[in-house]
N, C-alpha and C. Protein backbone atom coordinates (compact mmCIF):
# COMPACT_ATOMS: atom_id res chain seq x y z
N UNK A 1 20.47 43.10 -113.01
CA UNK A 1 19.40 42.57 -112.18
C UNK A 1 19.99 41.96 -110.91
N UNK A 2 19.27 42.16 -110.17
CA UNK A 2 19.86 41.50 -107.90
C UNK A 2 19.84 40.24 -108.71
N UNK A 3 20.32 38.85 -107.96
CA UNK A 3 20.67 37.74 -107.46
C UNK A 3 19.44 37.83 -106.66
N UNK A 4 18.71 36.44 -107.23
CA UNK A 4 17.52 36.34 -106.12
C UNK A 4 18.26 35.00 -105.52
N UNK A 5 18.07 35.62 -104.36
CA UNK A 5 18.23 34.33 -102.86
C UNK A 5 17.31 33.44 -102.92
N UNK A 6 17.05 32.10 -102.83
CA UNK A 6 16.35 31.18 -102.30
C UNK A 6 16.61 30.19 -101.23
N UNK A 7 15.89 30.06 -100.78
CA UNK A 7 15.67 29.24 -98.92
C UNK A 7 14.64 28.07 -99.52
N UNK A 8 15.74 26.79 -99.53
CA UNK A 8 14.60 25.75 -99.69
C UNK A 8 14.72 25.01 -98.48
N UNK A 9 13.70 24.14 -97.68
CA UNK A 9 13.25 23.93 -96.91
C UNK A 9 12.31 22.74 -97.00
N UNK A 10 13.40 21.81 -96.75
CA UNK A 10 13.01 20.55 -97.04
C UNK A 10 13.55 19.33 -95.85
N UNK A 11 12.82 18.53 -95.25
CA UNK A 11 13.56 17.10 -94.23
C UNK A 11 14.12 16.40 -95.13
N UNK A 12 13.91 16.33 -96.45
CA UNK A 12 14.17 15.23 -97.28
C UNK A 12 15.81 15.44 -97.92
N UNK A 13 16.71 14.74 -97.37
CA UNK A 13 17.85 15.56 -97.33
C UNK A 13 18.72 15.20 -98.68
N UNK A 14 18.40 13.80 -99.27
CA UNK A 14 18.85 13.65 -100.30
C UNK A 14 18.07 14.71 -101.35
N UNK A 15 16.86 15.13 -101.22
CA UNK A 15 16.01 15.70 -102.60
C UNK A 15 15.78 17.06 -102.30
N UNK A 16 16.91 17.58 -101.09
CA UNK A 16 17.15 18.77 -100.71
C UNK A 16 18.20 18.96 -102.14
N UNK A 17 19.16 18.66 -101.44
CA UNK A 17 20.64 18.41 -102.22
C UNK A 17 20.57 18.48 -103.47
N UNK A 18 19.71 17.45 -104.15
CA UNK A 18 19.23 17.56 -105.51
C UNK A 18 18.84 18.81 -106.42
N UNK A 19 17.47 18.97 -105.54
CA UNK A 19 17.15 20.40 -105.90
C UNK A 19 17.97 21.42 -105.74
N UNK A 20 18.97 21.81 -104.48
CA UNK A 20 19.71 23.01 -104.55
C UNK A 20 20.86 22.65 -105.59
N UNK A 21 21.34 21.79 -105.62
CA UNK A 21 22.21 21.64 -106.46
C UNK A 21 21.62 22.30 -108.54
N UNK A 22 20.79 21.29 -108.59
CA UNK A 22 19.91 22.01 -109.74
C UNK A 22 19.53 23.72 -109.72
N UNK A 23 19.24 24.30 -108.93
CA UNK A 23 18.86 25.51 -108.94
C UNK A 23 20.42 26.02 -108.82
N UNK A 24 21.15 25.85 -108.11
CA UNK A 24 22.50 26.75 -108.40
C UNK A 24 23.37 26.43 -109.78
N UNK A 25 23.38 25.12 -110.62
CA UNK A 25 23.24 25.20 -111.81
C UNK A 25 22.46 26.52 -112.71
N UNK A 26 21.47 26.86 -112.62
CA UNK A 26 20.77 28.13 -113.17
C UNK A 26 21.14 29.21 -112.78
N UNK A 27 22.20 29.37 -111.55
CA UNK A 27 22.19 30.48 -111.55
C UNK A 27 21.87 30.97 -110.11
N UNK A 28 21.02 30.16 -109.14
CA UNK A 28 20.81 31.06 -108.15
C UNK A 28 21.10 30.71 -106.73
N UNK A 29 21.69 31.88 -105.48
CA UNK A 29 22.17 31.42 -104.63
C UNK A 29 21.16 30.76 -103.66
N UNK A 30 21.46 29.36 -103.21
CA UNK A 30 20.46 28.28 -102.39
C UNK A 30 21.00 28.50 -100.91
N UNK A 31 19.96 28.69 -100.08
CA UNK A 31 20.03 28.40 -98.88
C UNK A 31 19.26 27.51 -98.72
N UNK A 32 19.81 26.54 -97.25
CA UNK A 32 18.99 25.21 -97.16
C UNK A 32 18.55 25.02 -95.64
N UNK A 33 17.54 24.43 -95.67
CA UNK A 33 16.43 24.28 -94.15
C UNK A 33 15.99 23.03 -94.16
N UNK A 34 16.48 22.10 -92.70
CA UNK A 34 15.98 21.08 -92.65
C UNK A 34 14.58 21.07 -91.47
N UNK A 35 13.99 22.60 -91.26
CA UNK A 35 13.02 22.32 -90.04
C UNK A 35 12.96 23.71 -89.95
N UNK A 36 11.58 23.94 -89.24
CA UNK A 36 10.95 25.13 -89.31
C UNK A 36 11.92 26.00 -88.29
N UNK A 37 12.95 25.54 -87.39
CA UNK A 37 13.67 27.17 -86.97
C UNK A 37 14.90 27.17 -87.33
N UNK A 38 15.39 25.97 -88.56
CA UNK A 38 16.64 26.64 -89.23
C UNK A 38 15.69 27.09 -90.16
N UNK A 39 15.09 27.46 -90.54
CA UNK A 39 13.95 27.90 -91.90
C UNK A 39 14.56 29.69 -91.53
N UNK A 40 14.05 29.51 -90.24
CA UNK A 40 13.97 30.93 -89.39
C UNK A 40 14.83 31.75 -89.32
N UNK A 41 15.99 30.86 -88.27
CA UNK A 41 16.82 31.26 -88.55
C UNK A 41 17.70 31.84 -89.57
N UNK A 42 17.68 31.27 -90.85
CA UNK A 42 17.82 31.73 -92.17
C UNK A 42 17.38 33.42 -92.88
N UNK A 43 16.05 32.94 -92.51
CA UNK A 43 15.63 33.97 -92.80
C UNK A 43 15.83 35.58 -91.97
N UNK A 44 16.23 35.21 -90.54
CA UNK A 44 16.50 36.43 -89.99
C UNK A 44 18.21 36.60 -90.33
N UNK A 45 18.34 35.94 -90.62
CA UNK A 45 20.31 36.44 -90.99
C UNK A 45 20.89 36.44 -92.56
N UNK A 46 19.91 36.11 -93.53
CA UNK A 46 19.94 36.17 -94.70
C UNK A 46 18.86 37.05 -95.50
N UNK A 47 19.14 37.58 -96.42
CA UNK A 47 18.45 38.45 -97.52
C UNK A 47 17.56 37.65 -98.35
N UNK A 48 16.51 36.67 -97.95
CA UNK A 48 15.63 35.72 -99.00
C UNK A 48 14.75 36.48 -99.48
N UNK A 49 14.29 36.31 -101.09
CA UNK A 49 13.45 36.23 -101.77
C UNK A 49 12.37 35.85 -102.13
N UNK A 50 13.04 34.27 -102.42
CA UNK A 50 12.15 32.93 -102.61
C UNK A 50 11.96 31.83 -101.75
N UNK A 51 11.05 31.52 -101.06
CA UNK A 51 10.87 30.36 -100.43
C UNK A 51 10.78 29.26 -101.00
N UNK A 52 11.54 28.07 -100.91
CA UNK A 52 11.16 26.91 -101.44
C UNK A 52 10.21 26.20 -100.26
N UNK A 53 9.26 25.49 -99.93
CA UNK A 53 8.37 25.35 -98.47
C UNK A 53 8.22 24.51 -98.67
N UNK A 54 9.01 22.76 -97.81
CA UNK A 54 8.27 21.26 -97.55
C UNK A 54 6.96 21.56 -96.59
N UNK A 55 5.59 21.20 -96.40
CA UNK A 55 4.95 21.51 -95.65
C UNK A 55 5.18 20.64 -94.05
N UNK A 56 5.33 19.75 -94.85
CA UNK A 56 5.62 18.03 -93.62
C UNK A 56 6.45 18.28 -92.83
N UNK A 57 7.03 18.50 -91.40
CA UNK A 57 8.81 18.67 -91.40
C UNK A 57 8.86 17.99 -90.07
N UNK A 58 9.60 17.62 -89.27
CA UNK A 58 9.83 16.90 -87.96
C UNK A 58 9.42 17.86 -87.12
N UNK A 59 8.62 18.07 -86.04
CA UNK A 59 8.33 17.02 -85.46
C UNK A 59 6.97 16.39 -86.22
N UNK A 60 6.30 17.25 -86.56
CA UNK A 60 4.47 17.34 -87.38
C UNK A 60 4.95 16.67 -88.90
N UNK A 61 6.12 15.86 -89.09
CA UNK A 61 6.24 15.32 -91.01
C UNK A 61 4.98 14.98 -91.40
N UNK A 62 3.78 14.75 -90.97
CA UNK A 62 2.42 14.06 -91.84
C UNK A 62 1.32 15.04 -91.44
N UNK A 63 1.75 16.53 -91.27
CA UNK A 63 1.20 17.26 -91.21
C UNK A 63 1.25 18.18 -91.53
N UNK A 64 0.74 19.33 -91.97
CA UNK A 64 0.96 20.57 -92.72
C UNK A 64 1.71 21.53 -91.35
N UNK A 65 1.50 21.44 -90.36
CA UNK A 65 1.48 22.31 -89.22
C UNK A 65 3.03 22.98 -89.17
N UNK A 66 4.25 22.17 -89.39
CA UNK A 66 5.43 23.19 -89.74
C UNK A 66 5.49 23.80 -90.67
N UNK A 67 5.27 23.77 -91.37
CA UNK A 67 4.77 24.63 -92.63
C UNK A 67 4.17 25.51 -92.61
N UNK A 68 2.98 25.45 -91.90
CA UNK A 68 1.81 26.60 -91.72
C UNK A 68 2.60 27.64 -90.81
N UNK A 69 3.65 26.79 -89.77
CA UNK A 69 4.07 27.81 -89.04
C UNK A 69 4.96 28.76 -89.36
N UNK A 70 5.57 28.67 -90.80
CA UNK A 70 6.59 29.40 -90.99
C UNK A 70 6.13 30.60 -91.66
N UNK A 71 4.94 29.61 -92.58
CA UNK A 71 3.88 30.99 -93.57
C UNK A 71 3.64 31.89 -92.33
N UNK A 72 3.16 31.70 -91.22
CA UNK A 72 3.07 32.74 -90.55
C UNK A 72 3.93 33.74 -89.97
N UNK A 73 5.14 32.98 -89.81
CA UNK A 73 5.84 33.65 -89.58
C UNK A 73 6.48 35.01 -90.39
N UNK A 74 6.50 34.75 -91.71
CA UNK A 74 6.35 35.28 -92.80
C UNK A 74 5.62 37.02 -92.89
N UNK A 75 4.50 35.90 -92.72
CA UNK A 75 3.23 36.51 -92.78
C UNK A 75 3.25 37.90 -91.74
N UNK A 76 3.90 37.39 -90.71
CA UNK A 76 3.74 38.88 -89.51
C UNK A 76 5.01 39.73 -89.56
N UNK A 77 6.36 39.06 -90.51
CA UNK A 77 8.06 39.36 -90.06
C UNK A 77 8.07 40.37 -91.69
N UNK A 78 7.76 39.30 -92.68
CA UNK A 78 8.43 39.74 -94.17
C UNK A 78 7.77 39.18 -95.18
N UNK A 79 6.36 40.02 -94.93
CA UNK A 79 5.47 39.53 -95.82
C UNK A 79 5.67 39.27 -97.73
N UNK A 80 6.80 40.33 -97.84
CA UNK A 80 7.44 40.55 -99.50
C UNK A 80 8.29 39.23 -99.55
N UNK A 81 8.20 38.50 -98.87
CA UNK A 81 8.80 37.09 -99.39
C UNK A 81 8.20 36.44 -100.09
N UNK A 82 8.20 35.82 -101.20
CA UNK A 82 7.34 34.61 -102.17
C UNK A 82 7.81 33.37 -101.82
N UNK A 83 6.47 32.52 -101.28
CA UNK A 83 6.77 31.24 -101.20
C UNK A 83 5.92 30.41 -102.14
N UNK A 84 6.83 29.21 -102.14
CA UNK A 84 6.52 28.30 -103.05
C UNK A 84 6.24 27.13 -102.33
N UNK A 85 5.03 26.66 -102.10
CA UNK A 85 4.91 25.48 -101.54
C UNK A 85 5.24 23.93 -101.96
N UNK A 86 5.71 23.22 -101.96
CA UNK A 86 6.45 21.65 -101.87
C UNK A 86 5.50 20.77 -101.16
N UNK A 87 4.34 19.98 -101.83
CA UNK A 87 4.61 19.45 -100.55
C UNK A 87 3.41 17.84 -101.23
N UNK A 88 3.35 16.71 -100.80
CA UNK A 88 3.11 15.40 -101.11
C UNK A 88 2.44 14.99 -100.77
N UNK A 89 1.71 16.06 -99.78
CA UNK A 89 0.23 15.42 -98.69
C UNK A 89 -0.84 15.93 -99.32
N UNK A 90 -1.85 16.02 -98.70
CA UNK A 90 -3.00 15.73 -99.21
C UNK A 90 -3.73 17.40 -100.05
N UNK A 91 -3.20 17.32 -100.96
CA UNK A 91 -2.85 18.37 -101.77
C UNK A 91 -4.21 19.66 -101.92
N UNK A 92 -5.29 19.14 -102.23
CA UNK A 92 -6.05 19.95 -101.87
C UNK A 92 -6.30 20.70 -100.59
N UNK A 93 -6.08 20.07 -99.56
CA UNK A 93 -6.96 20.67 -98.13
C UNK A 93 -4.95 21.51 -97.93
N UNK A 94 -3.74 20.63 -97.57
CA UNK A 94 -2.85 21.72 -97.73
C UNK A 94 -2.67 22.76 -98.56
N UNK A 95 -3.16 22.77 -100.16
CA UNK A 95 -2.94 24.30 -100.92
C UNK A 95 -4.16 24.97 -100.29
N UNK A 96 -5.16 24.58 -99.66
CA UNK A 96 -6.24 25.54 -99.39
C UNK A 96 -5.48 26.59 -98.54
N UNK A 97 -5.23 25.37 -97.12
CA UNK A 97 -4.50 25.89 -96.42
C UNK A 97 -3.28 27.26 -96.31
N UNK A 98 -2.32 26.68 -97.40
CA UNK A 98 -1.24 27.36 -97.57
C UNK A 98 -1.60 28.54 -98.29
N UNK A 99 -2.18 28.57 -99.48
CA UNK A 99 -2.60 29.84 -100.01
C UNK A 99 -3.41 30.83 -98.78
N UNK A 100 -3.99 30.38 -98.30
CA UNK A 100 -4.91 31.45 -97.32
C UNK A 100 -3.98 32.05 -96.23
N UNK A 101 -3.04 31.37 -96.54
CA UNK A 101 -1.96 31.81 -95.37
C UNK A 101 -1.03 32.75 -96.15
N UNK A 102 -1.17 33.00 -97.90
CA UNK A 102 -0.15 34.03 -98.33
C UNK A 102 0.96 33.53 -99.22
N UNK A 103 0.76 31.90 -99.12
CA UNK A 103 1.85 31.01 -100.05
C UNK A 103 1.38 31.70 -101.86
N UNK A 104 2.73 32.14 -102.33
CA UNK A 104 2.45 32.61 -103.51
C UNK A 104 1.90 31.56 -105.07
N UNK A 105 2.10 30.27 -104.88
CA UNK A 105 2.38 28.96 -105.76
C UNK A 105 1.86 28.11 -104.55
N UNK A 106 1.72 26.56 -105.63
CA UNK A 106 1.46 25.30 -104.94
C UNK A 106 2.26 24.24 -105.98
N UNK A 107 3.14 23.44 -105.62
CA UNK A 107 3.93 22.75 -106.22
C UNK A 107 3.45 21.17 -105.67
N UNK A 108 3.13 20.40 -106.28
CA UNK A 108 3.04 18.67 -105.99
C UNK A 108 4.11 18.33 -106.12
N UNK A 109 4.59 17.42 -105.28
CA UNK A 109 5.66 16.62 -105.61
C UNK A 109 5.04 15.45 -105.75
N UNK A 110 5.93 14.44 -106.85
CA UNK A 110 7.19 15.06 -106.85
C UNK A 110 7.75 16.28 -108.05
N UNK A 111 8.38 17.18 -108.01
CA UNK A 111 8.25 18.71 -108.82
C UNK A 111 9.14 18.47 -109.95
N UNK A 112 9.49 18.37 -110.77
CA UNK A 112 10.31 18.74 -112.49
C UNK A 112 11.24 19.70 -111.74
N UNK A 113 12.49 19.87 -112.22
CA UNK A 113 13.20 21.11 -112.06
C UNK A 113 12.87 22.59 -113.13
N UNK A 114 12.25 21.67 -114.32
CA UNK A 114 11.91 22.81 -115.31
C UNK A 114 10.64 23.10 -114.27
N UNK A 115 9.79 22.64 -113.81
CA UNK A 115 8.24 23.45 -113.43
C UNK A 115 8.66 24.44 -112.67
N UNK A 116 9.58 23.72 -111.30
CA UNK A 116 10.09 24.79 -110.10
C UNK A 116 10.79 25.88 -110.73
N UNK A 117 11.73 25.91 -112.17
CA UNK A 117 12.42 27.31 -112.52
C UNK A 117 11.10 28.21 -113.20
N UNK A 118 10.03 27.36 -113.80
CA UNK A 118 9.18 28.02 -114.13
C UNK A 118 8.25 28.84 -113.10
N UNK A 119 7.94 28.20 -111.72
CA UNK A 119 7.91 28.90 -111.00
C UNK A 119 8.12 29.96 -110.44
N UNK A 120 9.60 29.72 -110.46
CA UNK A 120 10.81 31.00 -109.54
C UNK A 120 10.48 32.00 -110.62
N UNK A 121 10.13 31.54 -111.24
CA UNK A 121 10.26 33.32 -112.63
C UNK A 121 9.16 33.60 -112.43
N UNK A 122 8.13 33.07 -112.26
CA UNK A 122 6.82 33.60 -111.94
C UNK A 122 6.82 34.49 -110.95
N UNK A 123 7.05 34.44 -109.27
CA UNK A 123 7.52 34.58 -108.43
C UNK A 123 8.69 35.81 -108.20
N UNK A 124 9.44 35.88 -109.08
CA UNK A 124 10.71 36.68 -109.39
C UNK A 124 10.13 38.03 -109.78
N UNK A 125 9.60 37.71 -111.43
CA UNK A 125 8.87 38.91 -112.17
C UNK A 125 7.74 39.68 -111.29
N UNK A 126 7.02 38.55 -110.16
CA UNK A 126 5.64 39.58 -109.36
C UNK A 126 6.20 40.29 -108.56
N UNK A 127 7.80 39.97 -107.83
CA UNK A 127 8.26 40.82 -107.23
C UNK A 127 8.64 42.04 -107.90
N UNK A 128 9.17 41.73 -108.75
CA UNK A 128 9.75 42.98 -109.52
C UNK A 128 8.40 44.16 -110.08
N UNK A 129 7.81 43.38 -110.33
CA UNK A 129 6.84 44.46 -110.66
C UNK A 129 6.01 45.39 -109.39
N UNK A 130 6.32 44.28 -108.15
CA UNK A 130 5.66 44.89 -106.94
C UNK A 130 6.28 46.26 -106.86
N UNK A 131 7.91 46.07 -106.87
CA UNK A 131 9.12 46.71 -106.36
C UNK A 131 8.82 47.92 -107.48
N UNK A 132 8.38 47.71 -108.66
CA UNK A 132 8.21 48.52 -109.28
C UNK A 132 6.87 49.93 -109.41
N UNK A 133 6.22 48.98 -108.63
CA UNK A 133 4.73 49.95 -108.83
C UNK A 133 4.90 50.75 -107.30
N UNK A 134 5.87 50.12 -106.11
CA UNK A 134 6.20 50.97 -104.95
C UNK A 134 7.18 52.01 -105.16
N UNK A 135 8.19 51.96 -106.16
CA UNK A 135 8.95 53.00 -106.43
C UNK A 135 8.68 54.12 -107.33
N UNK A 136 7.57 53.98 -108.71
CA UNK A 136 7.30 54.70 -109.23
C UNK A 136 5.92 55.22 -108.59
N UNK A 137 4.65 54.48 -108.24
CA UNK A 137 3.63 55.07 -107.71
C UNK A 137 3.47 55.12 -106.34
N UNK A 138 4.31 54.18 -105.35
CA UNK A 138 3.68 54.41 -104.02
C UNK A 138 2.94 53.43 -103.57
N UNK A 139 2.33 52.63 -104.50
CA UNK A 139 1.75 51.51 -104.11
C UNK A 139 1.94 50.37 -103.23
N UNK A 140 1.30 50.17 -102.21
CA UNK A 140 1.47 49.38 -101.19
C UNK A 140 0.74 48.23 -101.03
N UNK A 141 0.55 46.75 -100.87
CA UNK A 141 -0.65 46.05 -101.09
C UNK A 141 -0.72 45.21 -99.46
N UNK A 142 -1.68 45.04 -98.98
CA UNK A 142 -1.72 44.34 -97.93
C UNK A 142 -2.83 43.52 -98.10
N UNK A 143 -2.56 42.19 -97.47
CA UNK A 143 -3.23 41.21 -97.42
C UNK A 143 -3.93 40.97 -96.41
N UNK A 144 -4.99 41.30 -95.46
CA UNK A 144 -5.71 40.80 -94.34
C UNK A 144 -7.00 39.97 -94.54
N UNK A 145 -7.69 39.26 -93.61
CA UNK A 145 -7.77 38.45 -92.94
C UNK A 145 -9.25 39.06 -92.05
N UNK A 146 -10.77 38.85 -92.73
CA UNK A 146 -11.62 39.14 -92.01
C UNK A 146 -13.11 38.18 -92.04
N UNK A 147 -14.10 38.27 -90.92
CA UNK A 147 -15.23 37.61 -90.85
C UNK A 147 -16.08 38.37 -91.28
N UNK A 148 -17.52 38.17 -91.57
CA UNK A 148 -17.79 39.10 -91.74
C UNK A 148 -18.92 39.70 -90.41
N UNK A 149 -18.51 39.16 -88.99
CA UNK A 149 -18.95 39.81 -87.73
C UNK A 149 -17.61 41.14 -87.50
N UNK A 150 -16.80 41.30 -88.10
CA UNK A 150 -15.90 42.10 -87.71
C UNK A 150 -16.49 43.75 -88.02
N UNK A 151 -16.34 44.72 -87.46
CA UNK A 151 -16.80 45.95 -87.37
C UNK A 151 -15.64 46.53 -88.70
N UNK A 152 -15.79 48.06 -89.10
CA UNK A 152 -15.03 48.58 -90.05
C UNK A 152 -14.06 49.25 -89.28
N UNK A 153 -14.20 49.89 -88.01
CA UNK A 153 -12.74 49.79 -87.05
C UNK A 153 -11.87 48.92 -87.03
N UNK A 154 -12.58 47.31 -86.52
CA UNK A 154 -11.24 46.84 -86.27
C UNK A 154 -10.95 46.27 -87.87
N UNK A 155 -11.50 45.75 -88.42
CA UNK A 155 -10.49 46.15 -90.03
C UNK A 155 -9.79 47.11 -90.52
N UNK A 156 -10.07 48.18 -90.05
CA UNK A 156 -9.03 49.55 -90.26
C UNK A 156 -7.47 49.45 -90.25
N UNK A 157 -8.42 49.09 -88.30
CA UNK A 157 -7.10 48.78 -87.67
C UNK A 157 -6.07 47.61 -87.90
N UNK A 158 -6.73 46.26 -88.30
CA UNK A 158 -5.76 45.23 -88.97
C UNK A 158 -5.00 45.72 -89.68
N UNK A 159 -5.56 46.48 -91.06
CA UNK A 159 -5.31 46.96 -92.46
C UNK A 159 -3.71 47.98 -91.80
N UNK A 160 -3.99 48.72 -90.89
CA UNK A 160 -3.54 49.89 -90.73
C UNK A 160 -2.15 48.81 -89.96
N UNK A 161 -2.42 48.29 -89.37
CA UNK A 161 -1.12 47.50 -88.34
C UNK A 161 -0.17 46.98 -89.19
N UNK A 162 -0.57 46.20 -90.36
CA UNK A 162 -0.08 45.22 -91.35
C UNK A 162 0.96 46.27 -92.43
N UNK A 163 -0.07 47.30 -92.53
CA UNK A 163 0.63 48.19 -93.98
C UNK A 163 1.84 48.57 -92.82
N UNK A 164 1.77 49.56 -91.50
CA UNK A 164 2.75 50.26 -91.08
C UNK A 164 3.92 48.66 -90.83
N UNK A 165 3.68 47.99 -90.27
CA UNK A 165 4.99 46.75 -90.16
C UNK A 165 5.27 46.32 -91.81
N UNK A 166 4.48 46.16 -92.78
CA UNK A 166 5.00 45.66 -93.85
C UNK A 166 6.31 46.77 -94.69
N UNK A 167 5.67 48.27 -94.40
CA UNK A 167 7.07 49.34 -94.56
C UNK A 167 7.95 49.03 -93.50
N UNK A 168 8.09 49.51 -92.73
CA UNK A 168 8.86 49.47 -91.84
C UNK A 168 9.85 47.77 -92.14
N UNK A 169 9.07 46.74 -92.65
CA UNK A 169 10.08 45.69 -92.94
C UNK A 169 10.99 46.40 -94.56
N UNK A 170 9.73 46.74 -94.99
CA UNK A 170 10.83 47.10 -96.21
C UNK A 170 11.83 47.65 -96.56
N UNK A 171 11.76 48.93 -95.35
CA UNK A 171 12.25 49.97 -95.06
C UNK A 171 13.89 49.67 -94.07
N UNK A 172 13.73 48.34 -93.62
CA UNK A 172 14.97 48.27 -93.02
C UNK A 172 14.47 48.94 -91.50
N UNK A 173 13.69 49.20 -91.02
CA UNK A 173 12.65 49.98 -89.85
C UNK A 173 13.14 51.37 -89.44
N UNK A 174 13.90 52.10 -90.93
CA UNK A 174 14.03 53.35 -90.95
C UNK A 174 12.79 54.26 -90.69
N UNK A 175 12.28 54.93 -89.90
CA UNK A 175 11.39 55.90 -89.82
C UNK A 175 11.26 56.81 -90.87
N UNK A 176 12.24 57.17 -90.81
CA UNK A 176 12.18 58.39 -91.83
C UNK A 176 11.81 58.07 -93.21
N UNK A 177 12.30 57.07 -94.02
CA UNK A 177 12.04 56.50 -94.94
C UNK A 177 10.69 55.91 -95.12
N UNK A 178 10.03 55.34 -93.83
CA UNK A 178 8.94 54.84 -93.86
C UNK A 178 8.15 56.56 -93.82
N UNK A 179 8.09 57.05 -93.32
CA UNK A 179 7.31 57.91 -93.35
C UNK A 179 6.82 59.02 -94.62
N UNK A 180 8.18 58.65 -95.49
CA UNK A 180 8.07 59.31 -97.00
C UNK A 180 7.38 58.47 -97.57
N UNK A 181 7.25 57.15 -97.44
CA UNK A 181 6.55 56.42 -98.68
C UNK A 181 5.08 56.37 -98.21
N UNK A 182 4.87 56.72 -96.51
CA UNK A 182 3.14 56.59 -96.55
C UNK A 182 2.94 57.75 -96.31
N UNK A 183 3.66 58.92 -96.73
CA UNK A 183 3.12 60.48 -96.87
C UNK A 183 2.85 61.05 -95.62
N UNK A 184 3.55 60.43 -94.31
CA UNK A 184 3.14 60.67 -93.05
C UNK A 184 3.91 61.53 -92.64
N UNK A 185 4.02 61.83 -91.20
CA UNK A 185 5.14 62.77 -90.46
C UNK A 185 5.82 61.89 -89.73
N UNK A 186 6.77 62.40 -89.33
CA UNK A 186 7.56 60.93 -88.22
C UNK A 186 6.87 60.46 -87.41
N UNK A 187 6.22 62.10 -86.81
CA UNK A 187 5.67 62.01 -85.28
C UNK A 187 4.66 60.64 -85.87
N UNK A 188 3.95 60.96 -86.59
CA UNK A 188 2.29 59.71 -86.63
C UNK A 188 3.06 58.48 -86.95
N UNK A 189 4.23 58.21 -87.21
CA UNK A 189 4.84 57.11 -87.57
C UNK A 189 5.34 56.80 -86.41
N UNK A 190 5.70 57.05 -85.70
CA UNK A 190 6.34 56.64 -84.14
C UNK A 190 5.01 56.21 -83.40
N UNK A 191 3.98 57.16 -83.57
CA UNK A 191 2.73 56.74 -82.60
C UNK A 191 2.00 55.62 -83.61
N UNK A 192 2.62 55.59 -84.35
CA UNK A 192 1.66 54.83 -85.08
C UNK A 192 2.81 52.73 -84.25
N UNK A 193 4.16 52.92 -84.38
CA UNK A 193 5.25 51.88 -83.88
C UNK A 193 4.27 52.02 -82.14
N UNK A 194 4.53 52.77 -81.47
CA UNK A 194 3.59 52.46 -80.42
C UNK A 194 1.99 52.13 -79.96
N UNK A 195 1.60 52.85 -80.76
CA UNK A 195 0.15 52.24 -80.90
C UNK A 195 0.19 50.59 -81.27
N UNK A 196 0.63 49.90 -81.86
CA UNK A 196 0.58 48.99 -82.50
C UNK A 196 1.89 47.45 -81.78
N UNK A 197 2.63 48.74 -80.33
CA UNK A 197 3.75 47.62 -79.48
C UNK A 197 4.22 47.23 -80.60
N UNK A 198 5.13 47.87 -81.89
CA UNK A 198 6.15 46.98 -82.60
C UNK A 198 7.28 47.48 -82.24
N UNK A 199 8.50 46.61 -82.28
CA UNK A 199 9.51 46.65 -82.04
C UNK A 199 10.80 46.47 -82.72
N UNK A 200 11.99 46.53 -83.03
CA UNK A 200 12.67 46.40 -83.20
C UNK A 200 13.42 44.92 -83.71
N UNK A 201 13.03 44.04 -82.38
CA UNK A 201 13.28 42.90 -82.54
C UNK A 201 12.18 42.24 -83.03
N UNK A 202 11.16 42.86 -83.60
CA UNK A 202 10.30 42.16 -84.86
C UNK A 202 10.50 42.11 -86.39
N UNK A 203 11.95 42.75 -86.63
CA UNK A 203 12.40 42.67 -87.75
C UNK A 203 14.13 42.18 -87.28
N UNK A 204 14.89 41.95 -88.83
CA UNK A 204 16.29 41.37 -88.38
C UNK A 204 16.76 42.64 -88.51
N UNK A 205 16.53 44.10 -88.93
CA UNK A 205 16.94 45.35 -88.75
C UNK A 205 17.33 46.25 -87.66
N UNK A 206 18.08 47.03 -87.59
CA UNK A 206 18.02 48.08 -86.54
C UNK A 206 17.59 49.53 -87.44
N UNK A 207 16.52 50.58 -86.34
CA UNK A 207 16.68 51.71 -87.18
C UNK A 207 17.96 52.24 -87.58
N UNK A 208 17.66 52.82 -88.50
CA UNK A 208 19.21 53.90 -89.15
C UNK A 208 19.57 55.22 -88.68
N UNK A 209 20.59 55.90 -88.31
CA UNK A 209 20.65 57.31 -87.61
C UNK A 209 20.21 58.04 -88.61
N UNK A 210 19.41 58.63 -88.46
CA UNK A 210 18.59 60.03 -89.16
C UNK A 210 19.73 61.02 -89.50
């Protein structure tokens, strides 16, 4: 079985420490974030899995708003990441929050180390089974985001923007590869990267020589 990576992401620097220390006891490799663009940073130069997510963080600490910003970031870069939210504020209106944004879990602190490993396995196994139902059937799942003034075009088109960047992240932004798993031709896969202005530097990948 892979080594699942985790990125915890916490201001709290003593109960950072704590926790990574505890989780690499079990077994797994910890990366650590004191603020939403070493969060980032992390994540574009490392292979993460699991998100550990403080919501609070400097400059916004009594606010969900660094937090929210990273789910998004997530949300548009490497959506197959599982996050786990952390967080001490006002727990209802932030899990509303955070879940609608794609957070996989909601954790209160202050968290047990047994709840959080119980977590990570939760989290671990949905990946695996994701990874599993894309390699044997093809299955792709996307998450969007609609009113219900929105027309069935531009939901198409959300649907359609989200699935082609969510391969293409998976894919390492191999074309060719992406184009076998959504049964396409290159050509509609290239017009599909231009139709949609994605780029290159929207993933930490470069394409691969064909």
């Amino acid at each position: 079985m892979k080594s699942t990576n985790l990125l915890l992401v916490d201001d709290n620097h003593a109960l950072r420490s704590m926790l990574a220390f505890s989780l690499e006891l079990a077994g797994y490799p910890v990366f650590e974030a004191e603020s939403r663009l070493e969060a980032l940073d992390t994540l574009q130069s490392q292979k993460i899995q699991i998100v550990l997510l403080d919501m609070g963080m400097p400059p916004h600490q009594y606010t969900p708003e660094e937090g929210l910003a990273v789910l998004d970031w997530l949300n548009a870069n490497q959506p197959e990441v599982k996050v786990l939210v952390l967080t001490g504020q006002n727990e209802e209106k932030v899990s509303y929050l955070a879940l609608k944004k794609g957070a996989f879990d909601f954790l209160e602190k202050p968290v047990s180390v047994d709840t959080l490993l119980a977590a990570i396995k939760r989290a671990r196994l949905f990946s695996q089974q994701r990874e599993k139902l894309k390699e044997e059937e093809g299955i792709q799942t996307v998450q969007i985001e609609m009113s219900l003034g929105q027309g069935v075009k531009e939901i198409r088109n959300q649907a359609e923007q989200k699935l082609i960047k969510q391969v293409l992240s998976d894919t390492q932004f191999n074309v060719h590869e992406t184009a076998r798993r959504l049964g396409l031709k290159r050509e509609n896969v290239y017009y599909l990267i231009k139709k949609y202005g994605l780029q290159r530097a929207e993933t930490t990948f470069s394409i691969e020589k064909e």
